[in-house]
Protein backbone atom coordinates (compact mmCIF):
# COMPACT_ATOMS: atom_id res chain seq x y z
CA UNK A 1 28.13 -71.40 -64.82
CA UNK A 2 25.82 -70.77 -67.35
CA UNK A 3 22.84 -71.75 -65.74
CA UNK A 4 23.78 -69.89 -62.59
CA UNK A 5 23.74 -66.91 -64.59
CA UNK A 6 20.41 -67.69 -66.76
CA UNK A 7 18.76 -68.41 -62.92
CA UNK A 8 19.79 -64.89 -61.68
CA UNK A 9 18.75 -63.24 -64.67
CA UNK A 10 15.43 -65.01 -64.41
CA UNK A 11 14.73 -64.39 -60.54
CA UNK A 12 16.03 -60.14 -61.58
CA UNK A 13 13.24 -60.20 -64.38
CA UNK A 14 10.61 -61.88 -62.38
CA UNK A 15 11.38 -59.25 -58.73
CA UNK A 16 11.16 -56.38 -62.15
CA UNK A 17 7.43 -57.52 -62.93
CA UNK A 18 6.70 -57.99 -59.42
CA UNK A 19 7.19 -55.07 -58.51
CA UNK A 20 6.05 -53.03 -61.71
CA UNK A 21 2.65 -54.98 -61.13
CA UNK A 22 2.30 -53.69 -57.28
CA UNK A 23 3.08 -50.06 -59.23
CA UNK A 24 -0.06 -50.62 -61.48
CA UNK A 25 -2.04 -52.10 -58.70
CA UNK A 26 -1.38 -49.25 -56.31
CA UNK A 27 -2.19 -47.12 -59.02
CA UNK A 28 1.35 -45.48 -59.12
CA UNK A 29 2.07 -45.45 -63.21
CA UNK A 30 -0.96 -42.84 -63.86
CA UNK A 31 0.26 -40.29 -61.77
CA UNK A 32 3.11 -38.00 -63.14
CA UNK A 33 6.00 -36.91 -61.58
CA UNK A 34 4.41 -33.57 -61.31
CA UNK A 35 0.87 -35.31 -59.48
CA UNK A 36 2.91 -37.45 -57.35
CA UNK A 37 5.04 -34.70 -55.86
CA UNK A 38 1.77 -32.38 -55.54
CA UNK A 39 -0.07 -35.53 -53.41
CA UNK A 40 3.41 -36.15 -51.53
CA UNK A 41 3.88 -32.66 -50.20
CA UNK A 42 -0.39 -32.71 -49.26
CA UNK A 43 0.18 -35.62 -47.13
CA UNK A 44 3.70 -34.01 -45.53
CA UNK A 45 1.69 -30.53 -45.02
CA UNK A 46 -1.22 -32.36 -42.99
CA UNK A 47 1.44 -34.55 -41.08
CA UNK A 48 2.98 -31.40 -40.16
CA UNK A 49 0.39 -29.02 -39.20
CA UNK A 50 -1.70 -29.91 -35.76
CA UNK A 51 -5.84 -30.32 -36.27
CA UNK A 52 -7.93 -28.57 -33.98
CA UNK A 53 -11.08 -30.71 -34.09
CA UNK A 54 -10.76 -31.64 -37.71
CA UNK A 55 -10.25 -28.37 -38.98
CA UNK A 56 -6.67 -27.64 -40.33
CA UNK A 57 -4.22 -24.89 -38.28
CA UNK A 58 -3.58 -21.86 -39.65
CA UNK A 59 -1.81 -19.15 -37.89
CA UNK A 60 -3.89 -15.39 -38.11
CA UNK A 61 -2.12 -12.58 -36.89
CA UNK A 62 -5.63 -10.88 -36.67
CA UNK A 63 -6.53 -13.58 -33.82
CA UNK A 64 -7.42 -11.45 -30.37
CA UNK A 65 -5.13 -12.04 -27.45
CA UNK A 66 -7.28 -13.14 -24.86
CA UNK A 67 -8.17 -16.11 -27.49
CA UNK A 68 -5.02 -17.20 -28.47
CA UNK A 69 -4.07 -17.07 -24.77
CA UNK A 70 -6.99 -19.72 -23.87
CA UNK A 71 -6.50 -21.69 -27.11
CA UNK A 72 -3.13 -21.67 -27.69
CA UNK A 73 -0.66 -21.14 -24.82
CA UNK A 74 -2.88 -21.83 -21.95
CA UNK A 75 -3.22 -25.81 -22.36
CA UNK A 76 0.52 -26.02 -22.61
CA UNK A 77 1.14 -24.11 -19.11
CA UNK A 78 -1.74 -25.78 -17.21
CA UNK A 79 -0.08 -28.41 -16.74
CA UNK A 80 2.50 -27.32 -14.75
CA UNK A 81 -0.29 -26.16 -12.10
CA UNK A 82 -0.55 -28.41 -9.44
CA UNK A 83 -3.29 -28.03 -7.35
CA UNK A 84 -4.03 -30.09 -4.03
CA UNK A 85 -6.50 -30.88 -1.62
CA UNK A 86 -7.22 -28.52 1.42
CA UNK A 87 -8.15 -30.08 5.04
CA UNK A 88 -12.32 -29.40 4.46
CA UNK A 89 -11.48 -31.94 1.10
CA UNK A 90 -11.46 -28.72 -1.11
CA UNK A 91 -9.51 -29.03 -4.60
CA UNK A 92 -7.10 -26.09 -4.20
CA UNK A 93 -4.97 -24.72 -7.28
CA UNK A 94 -3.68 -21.52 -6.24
CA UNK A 95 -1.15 -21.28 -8.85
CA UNK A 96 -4.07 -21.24 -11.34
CA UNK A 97 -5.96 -18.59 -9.11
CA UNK A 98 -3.03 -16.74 -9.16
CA UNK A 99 -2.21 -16.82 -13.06
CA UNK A 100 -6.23 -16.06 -13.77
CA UNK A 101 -5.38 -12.79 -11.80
CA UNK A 102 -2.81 -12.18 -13.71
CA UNK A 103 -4.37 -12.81 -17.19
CA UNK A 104 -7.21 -10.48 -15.98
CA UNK A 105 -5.35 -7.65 -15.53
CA UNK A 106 -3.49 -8.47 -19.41
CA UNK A 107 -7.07 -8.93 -20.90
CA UNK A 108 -8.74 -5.89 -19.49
CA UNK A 109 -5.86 -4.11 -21.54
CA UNK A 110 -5.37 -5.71 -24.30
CA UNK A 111 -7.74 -8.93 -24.63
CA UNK A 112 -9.53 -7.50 -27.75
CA UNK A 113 -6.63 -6.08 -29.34
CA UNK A 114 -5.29 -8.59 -32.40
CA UNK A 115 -1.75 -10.11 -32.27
CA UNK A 116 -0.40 -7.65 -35.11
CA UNK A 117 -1.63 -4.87 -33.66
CA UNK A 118 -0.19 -5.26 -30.06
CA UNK A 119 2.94 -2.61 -29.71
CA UNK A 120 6.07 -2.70 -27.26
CA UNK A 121 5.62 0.93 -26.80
CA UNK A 122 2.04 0.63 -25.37
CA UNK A 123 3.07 -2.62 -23.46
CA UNK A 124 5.51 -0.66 -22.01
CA UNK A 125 3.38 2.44 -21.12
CA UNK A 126 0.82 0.20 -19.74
CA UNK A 127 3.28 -1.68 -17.19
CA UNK A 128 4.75 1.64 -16.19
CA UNK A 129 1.00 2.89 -15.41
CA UNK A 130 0.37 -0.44 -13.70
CA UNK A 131 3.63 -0.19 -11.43
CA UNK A 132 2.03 3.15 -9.93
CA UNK A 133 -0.77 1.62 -9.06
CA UNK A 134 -0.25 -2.21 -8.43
CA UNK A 135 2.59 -4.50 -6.30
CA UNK A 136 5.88 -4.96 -7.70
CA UNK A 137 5.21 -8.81 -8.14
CA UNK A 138 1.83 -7.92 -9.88
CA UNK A 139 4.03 -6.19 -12.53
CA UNK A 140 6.38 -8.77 -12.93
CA UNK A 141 4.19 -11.70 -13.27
CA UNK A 142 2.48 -9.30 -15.70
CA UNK A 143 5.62 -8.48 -17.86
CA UNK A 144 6.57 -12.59 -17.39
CA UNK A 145 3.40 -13.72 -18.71
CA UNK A 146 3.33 -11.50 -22.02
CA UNK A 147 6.87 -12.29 -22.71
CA UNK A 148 5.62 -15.67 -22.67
CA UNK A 149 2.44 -15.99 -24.65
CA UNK A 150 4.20 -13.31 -27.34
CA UNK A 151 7.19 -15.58 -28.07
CA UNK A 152 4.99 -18.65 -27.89
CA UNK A 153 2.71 -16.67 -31.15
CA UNK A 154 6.18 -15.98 -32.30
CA UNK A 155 6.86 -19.79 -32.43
CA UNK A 156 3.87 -20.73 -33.37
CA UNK A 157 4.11 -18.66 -36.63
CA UNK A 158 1.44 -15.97 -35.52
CA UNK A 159 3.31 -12.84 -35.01
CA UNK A 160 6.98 -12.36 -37.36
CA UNK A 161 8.76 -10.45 -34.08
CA UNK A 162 8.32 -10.57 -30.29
CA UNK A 163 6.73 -7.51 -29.16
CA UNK A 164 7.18 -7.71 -25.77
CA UNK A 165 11.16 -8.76 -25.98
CA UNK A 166 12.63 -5.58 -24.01
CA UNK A 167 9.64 -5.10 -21.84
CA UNK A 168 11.38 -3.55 -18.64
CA UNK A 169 10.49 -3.14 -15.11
CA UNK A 170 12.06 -0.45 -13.51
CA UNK A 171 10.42 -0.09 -10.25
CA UNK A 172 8.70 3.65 -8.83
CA UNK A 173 10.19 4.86 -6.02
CA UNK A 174 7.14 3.19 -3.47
CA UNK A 175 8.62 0.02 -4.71
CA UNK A 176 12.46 1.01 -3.90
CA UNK A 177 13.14 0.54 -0.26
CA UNK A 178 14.78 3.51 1.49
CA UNK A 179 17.64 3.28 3.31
């Protein structure tokens, strides 16, 4: 019984050096507590934040909307836009067409203003003027598509609040039908 318990005190001692001399080797025992936890919490902060080629992310309010649009939200809706082939062999996406429309009319307003600066009361005063003037569906794809890219900067850590959130379409009377 003895010697059982001299052989699993041996075999404890012997894993103990083992793995104190992977420790040394790794270079573990010159870092403090303090280093380690500093290096850990680099490597979790690159893990966690996306590269865009090589460069770290960092979310800037001041970023325009017309180029966090094409930087940030467009690639993840694109895909969703299927195009096909017309009978002269054309490639046809006309749900890409149609959003490029769209976006147009959004950037002419407000593609140079920056994130922080855009306002739900001027988002709303510029759909109103737009429903005077453009179709109902114009509008509403419109109203859709900033609801959209603003919650996606909201998501993303780019804006703190949704701007467009209670963007409303209330229709002029050319849009109501009569009766």
């Amino acid at each position: 019984m003895v010697w059982l318990l001299e052989q699993l005190l041996l075999r404890h001692v012997n894993r103990h050096e083992q793995t104190k001399a992977a420790q040394r080797q790794a270079g573990a025992e010159t870092l403090s507590r303090f280093q380690a936890f500093k290096l850990l919490s680099g490597h979790i902060e690159e893990s966690m934040v996306g590269t865009t080629h090589g460069t770290k992310h960092r979310p800037d309010s001041s970023m325009k909307l017309e180029q966090f649009t094409r930087a940030r939200w467009l690639p993840t809706k694109e895909a969703k836009w299927r195009g096909h082939t017309d009978a002269k062999g054309r490639t046809v996406n006309p749900s890409k067409t149609s959003a490029e429309h769209t976006l147009s009319h959004i950037f002419r307003a407000f593609g140079t203003t920056s994130l922080e600066r855009l306002d739900s009361v001027a988002l709303q005063r510029w759909l109103n003027g737009l429903a005077g003037t453009h179709s109902e569906s114009l509008v509403k794809h419109c109203r859709y598509y900033l609801k959209s890219i603003l919650e996606w900067a909201v998501w993303e850590d780019y804006l703190r609040k949704e701007s467009a959130k209670y963007l409303n379409c209330r229709p002029p009377r050319r849009w109501r039908k009569s009766r």
